[in-house]
N, C-alpha and C. Protein backbone atom coordinates (compact mmCIF):
# COMPACT_ATOMS: atom_id res chain seq x y z
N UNK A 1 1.38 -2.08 8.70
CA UNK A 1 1.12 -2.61 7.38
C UNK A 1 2.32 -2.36 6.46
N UNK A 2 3.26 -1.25 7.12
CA UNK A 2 4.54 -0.82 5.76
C UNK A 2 4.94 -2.28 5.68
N UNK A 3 5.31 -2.58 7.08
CA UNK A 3 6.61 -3.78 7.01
C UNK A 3 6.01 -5.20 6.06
N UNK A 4 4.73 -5.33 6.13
CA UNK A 4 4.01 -6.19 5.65
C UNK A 4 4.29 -6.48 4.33
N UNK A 5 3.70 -4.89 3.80
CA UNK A 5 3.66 -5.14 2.32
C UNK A 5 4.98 -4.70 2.28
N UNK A 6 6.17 -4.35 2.76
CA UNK A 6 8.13 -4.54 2.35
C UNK A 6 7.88 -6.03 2.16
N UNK A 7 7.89 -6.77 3.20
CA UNK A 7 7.77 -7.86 3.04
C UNK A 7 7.54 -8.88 1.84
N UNK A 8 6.26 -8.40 2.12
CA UNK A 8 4.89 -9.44 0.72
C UNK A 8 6.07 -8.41 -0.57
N UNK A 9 6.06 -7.26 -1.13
CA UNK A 9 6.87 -6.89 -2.33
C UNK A 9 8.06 -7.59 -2.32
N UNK A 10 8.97 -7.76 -1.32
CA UNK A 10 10.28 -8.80 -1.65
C UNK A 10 10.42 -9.79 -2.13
N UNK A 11 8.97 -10.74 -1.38
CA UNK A 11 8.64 -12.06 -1.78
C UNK A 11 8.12 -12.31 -2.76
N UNK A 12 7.64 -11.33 -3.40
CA UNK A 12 6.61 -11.12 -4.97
C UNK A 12 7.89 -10.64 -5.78
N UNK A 13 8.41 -10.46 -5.43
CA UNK A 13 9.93 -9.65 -6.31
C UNK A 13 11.06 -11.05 -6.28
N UNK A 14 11.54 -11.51 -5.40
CA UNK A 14 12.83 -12.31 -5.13
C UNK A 14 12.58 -14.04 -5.61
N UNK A 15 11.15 -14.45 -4.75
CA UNK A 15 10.60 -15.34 -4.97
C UNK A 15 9.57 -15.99 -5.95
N UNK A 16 8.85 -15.37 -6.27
CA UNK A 16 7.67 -14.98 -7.38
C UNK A 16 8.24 -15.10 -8.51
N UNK A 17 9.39 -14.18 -8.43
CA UNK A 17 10.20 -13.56 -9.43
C UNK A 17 8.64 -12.89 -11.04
N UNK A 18 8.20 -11.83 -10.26
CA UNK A 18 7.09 -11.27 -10.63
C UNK A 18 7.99 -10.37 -11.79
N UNK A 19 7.34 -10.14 -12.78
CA UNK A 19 8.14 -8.96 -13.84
C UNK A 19 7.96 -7.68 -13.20
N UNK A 20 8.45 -6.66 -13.35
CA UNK A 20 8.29 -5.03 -13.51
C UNK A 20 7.00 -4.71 -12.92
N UNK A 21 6.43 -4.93 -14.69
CA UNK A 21 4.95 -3.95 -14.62
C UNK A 21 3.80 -4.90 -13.54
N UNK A 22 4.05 -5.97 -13.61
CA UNK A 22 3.13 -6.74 -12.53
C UNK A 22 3.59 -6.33 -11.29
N UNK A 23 4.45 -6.36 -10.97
CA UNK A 23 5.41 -5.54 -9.32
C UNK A 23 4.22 -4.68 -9.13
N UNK A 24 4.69 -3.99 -10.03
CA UNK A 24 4.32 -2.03 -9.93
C UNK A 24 2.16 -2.06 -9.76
N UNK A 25 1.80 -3.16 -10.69
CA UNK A 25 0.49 -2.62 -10.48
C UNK A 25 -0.29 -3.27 -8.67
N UNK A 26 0.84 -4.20 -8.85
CA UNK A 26 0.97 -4.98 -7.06
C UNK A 26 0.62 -3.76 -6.20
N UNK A 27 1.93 -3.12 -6.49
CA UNK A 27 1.98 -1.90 -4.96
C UNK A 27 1.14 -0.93 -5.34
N UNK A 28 0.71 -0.53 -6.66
CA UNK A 28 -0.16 0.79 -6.71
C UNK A 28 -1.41 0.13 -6.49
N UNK A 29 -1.69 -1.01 -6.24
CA UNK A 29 -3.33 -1.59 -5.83
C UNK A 29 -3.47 -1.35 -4.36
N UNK A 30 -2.03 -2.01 -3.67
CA UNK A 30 -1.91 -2.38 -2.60
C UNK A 30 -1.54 -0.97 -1.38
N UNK A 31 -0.79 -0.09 -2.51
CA UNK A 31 -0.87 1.54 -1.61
C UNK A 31 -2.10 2.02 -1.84
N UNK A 32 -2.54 1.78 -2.59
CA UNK A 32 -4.06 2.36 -2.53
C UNK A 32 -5.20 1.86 -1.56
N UNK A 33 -5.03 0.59 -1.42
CA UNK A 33 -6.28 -0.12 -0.56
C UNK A 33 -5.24 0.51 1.06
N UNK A 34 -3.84 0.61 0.84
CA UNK A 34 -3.65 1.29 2.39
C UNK A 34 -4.09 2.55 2.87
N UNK A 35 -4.02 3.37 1.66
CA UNK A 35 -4.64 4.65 1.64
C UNK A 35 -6.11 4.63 1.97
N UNK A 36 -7.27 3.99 1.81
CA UNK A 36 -8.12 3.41 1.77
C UNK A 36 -8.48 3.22 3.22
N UNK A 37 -8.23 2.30 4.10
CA UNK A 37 -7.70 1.67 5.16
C UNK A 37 -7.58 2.38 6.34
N UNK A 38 -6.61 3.53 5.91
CA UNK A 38 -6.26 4.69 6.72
C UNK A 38 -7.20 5.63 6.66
N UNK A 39 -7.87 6.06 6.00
CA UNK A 39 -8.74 6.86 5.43
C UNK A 39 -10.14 6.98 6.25
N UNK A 40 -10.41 5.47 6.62
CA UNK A 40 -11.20 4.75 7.87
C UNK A 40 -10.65 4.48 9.12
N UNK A 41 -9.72 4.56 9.51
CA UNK A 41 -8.86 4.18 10.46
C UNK A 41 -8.83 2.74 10.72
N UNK A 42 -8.86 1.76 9.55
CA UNK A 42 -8.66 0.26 9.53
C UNK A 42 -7.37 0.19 10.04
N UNK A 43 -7.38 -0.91 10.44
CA UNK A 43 -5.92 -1.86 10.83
C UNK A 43 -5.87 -3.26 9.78
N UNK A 44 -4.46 -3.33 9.05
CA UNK A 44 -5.10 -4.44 7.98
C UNK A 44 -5.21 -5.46 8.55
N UNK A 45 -4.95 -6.26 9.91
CA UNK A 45 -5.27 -7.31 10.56
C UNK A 45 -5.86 -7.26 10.94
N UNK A 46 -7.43 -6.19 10.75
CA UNK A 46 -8.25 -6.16 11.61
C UNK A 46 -9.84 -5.98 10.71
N UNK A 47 -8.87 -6.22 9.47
CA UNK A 47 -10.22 -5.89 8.31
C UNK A 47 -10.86 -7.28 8.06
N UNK A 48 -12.32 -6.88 7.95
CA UNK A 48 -13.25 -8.10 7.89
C UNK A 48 -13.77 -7.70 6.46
N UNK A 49 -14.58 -9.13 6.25
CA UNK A 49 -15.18 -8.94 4.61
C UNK A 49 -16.02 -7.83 4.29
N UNK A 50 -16.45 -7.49 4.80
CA UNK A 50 -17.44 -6.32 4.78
C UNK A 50 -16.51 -5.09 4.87
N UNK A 51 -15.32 -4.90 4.81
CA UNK A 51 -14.68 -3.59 4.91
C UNK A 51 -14.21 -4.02 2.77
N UNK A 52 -13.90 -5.07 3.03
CA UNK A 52 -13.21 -5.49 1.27
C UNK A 52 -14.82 -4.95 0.64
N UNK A 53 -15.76 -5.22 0.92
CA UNK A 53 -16.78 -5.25 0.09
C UNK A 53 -17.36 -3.94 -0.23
N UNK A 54 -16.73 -3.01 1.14
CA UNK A 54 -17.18 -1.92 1.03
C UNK A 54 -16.05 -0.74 0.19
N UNK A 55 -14.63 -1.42 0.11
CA UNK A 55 -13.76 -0.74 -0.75
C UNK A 55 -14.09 -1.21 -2.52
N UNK A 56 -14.98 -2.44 -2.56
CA UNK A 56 -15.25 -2.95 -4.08
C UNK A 56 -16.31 -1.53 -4.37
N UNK A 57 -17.06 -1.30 -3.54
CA UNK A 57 -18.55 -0.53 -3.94
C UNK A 57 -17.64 1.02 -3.75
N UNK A 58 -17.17 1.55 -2.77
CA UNK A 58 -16.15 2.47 -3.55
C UNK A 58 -15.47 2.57 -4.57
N UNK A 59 -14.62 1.60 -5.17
CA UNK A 59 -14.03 1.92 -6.41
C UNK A 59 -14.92 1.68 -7.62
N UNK A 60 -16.29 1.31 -7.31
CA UNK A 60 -17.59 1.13 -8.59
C UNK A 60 -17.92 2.61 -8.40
N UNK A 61 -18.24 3.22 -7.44
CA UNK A 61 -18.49 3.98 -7.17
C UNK A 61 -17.84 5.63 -7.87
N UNK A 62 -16.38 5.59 -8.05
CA UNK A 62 -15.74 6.20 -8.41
C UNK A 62 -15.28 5.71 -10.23
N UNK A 63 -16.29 4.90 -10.42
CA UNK A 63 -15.84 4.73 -11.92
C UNK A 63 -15.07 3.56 -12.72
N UNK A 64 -14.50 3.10 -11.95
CA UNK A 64 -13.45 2.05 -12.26
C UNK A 64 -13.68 0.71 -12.84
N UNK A 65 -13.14 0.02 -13.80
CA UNK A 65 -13.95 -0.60 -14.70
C UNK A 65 -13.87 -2.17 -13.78
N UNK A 66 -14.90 -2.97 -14.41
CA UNK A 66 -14.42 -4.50 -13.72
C UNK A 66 -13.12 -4.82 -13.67
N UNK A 67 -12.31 -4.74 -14.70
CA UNK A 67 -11.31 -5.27 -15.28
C UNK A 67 -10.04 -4.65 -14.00
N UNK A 68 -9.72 -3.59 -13.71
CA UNK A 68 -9.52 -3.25 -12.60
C UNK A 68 -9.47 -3.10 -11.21
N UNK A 69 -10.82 -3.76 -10.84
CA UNK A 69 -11.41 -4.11 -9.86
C UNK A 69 -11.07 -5.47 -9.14
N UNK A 70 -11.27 -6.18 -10.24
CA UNK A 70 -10.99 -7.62 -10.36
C UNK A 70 -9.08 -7.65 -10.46
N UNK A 71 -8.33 -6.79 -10.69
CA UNK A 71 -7.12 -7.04 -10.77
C UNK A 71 -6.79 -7.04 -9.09
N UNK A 72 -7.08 -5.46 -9.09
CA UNK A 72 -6.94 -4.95 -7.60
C UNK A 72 -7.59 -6.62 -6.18
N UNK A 73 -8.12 -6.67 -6.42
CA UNK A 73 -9.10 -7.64 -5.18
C UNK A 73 -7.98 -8.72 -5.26
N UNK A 74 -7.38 -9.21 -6.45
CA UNK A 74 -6.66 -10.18 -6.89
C UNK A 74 -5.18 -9.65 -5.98
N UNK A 75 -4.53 -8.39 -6.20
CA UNK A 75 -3.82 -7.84 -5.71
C UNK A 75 -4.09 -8.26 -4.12
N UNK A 76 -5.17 -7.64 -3.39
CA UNK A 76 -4.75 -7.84 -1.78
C UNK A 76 -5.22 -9.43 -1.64
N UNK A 77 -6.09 -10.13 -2.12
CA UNK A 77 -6.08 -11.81 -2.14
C UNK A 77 -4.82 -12.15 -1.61
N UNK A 78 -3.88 -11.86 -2.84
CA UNK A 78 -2.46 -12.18 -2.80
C UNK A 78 -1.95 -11.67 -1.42
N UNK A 79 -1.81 -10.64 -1.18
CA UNK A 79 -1.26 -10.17 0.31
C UNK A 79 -1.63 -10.59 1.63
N UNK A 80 -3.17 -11.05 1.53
CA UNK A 80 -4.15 -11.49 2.32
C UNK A 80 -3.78 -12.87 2.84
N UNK A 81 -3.72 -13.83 1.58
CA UNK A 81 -3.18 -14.85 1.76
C UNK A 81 -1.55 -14.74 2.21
N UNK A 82 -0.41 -14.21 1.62
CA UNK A 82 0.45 -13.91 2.48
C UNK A 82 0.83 -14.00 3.91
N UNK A 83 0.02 -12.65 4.32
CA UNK A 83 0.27 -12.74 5.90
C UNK A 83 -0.36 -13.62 6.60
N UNK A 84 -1.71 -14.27 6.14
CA UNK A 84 -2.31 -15.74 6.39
C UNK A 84 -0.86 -16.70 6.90
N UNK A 85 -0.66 -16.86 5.69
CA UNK A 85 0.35 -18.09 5.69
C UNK A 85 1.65 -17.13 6.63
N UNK A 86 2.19 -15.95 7.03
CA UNK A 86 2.89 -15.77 7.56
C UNK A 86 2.69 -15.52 9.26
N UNK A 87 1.11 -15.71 9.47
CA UNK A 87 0.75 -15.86 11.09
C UNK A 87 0.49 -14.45 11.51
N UNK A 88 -0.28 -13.45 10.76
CA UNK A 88 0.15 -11.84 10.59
C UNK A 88 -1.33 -12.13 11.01
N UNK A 89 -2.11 -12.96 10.29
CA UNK A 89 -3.87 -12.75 10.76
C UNK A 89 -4.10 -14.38 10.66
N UNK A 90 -6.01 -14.36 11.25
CA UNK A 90 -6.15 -15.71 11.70
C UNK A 90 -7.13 -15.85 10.10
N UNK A 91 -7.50 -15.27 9.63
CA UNK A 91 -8.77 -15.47 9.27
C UNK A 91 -8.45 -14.35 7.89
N UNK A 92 -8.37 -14.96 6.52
CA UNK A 92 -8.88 -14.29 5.58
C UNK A 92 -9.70 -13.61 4.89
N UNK A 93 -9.78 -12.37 4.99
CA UNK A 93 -11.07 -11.90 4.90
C UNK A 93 -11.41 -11.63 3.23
N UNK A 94 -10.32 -11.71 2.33
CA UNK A 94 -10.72 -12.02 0.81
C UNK A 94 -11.29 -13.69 0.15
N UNK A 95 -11.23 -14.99 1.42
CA UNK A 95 -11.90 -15.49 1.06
C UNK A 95 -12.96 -15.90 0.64
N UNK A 96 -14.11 -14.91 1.05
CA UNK A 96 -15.32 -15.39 0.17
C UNK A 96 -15.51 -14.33 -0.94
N UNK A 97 -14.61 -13.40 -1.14
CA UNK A 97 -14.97 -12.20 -1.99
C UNK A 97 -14.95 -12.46 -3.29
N UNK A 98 -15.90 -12.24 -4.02
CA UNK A 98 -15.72 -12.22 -5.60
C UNK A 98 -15.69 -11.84 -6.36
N UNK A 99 -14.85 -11.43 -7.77
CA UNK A 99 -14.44 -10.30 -8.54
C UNK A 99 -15.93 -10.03 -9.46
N UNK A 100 -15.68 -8.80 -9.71
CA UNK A 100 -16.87 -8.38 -10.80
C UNK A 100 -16.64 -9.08 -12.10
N UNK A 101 -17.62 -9.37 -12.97
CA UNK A 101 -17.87 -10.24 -13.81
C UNK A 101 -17.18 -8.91 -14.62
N UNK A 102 -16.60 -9.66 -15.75
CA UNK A 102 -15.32 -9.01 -16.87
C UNK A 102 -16.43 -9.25 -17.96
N UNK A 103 -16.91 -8.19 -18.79
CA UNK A 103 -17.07 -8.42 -20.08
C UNK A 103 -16.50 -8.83 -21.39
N UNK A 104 -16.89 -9.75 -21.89
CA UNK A 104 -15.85 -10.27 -22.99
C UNK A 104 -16.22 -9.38 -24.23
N UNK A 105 -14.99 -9.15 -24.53
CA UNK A 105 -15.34 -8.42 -26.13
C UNK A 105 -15.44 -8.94 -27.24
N UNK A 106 -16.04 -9.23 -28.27
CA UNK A 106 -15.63 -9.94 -29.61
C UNK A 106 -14.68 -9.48 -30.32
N UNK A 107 -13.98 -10.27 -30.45
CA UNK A 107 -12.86 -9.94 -31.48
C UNK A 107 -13.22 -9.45 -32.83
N UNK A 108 -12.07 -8.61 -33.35
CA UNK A 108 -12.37 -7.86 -34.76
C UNK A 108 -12.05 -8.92 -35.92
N UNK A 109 -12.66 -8.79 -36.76
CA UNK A 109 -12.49 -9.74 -37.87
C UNK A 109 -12.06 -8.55 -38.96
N UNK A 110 -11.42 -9.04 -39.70
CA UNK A 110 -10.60 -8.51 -41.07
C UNK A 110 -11.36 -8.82 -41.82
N UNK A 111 -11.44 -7.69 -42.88
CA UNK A 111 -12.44 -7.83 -43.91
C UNK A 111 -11.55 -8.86 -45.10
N UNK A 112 -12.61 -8.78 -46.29
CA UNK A 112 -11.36 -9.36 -47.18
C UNK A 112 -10.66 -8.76 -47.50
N UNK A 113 -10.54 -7.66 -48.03
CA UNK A 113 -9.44 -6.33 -48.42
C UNK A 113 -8.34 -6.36 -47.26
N UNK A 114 -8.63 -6.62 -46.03
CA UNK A 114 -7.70 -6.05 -45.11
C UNK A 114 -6.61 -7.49 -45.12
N UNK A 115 -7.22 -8.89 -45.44
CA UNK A 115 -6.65 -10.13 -45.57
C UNK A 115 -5.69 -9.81 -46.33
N UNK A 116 -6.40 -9.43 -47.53
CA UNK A 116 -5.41 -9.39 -48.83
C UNK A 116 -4.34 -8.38 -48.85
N UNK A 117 -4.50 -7.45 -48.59
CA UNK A 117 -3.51 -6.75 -48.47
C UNK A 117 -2.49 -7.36 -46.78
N UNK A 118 -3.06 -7.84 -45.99
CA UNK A 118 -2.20 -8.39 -44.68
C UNK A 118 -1.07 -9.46 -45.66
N UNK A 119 -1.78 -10.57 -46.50
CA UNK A 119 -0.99 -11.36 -47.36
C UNK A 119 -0.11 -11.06 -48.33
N UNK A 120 -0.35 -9.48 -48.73
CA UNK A 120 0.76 -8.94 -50.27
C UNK A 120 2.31 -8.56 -49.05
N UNK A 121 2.07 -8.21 -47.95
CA UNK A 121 2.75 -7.62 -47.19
C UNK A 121 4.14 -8.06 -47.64
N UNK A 122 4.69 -9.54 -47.44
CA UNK A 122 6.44 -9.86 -47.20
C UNK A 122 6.39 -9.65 -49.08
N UNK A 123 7.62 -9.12 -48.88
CA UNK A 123 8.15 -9.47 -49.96
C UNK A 123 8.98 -11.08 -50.29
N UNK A 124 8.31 -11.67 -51.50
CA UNK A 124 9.20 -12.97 -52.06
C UNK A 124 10.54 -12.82 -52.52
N UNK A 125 11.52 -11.62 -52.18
CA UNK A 125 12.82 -11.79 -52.92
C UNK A 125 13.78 -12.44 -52.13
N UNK A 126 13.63 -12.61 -51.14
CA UNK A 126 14.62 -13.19 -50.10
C UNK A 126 13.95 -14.21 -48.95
N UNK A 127 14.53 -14.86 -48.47
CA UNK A 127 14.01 -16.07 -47.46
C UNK A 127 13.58 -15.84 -46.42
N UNK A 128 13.89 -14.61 -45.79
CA UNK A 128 13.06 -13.94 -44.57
C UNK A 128 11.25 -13.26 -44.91
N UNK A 129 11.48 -13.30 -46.32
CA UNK A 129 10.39 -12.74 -46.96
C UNK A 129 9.17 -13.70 -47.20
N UNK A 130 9.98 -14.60 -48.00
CA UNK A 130 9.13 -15.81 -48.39
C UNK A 130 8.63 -16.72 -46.97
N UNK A 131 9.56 -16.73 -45.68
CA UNK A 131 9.26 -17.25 -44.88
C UNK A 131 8.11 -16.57 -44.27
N UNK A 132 8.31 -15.31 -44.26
CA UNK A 132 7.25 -14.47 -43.46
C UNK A 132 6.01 -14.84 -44.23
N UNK A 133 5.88 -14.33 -45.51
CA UNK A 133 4.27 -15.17 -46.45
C UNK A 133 3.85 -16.60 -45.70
N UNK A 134 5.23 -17.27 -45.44
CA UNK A 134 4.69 -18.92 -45.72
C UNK A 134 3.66 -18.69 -44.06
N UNK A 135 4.32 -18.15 -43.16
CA UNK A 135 3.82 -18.55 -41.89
C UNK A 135 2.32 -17.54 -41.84
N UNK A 136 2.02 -16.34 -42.51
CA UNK A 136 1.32 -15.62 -42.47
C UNK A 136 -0.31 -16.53 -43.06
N UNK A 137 0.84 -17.02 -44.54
CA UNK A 137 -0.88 -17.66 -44.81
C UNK A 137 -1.21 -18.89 -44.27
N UNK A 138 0.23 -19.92 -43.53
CA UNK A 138 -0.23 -20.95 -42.66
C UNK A 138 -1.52 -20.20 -41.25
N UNK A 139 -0.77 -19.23 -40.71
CA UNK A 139 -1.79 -18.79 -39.61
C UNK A 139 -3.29 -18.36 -39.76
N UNK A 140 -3.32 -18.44 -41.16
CA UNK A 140 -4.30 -17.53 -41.81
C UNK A 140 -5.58 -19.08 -41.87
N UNK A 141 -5.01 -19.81 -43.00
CA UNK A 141 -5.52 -20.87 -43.61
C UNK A 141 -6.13 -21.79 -42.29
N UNK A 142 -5.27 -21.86 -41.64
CA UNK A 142 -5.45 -23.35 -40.16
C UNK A 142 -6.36 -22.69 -39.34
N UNK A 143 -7.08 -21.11 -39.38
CA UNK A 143 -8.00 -20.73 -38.32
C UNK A 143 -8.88 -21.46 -37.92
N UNK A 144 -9.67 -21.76 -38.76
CA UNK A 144 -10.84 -23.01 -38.85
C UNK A 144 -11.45 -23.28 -39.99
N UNK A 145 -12.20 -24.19 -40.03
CA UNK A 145 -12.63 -24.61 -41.35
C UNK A 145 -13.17 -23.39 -42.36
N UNK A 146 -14.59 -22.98 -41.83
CA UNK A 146 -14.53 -22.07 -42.96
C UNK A 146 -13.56 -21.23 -42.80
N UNK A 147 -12.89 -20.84 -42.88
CA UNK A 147 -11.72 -19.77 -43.07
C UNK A 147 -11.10 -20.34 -43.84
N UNK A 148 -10.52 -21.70 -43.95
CA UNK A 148 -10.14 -22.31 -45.18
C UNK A 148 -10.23 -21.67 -46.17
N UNK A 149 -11.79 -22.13 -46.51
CA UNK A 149 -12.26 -22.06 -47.36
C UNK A 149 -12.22 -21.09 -48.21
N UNK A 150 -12.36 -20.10 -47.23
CA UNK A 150 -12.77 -18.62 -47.74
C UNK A 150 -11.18 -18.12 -48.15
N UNK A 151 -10.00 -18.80 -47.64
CA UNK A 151 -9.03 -18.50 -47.92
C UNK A 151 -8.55 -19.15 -49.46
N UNK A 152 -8.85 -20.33 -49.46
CA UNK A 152 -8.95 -20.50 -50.75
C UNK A 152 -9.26 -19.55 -51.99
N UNK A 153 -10.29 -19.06 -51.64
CA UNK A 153 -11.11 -18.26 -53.02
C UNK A 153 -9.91 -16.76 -52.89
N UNK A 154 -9.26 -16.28 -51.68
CA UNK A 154 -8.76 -15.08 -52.15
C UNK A 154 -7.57 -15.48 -52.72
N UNK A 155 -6.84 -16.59 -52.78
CA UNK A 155 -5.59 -17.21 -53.55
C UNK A 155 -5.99 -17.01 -54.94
């Protein structure tokens, strides 16, 4: 599996042309599910869905949020499919697997005080200033309709 994932990291690095921190959370998903692997005495060309399903209910198990979970699975997908397409295995075993449902958060809304003072912010003495106001209360005003509105009344 080293040469594999040398491999799959070159091609995610050279070809991909993947940034840094996406690299990095690549291999710390992907040394981990080897650690994992080994741990059982898996062979990664030899792992079936039910070994992926049983490393998802381990890392629930140990705490780990969806959001992580769902990165990671995404992580060996990627590798999975890889050696797929490189003739390494016959049969994908992250194809039917599916990530844990991600909770959406609501976004924070700004009170009016926090508007108004977000809007006193640039100073008008210079053109970097005045520009910064102009785009602040364009972003502000165009949210949606009522917001308009409501932007109106703090003018």
């Amino acid at each position: 599996m080293d040469r594999q994932l040398k491999y799959f990291f070159n091609f995610l690095e050279n070809d991909k042309k993947l940034s840094e921190n996406t690299l990095q959370s690549y291999k710390r998903d992907l040394k981990q599910f080897k650690r994992y692997l080994e741990e059982y005495g898996l062979h990664y060309n030899r792992v079936k869905e039910e070994d992926i399903q049983n490393y998802i209910k381990e890392m629930q198990e140990k705490g780990k949020k969806a959001s992580s979970i769902s990165r990671c699975i995404a992580s060996i997908r990627s590798f999975y499919q890889f050696v797929l397409k490189n003739k390494k295995i016959k049969v994908d075993p992250t194809a039917n697997i599916q990530s844990p449902k991600i909770e959406k958060r609501t976004p924070n809304v700004l009170t009016t005080k926090e508007v108004e003072l977000l809007l006193k912010q640039p100073d008008n003495v210079d053109l970097k200033g005045i520009r910064d106001k102009a785009m602040l209360e364009f972003a502000y005003a165009t949210r949606n309709e009522s917001n308009r509105d409501n932007f109106i009344k703090y003018r």
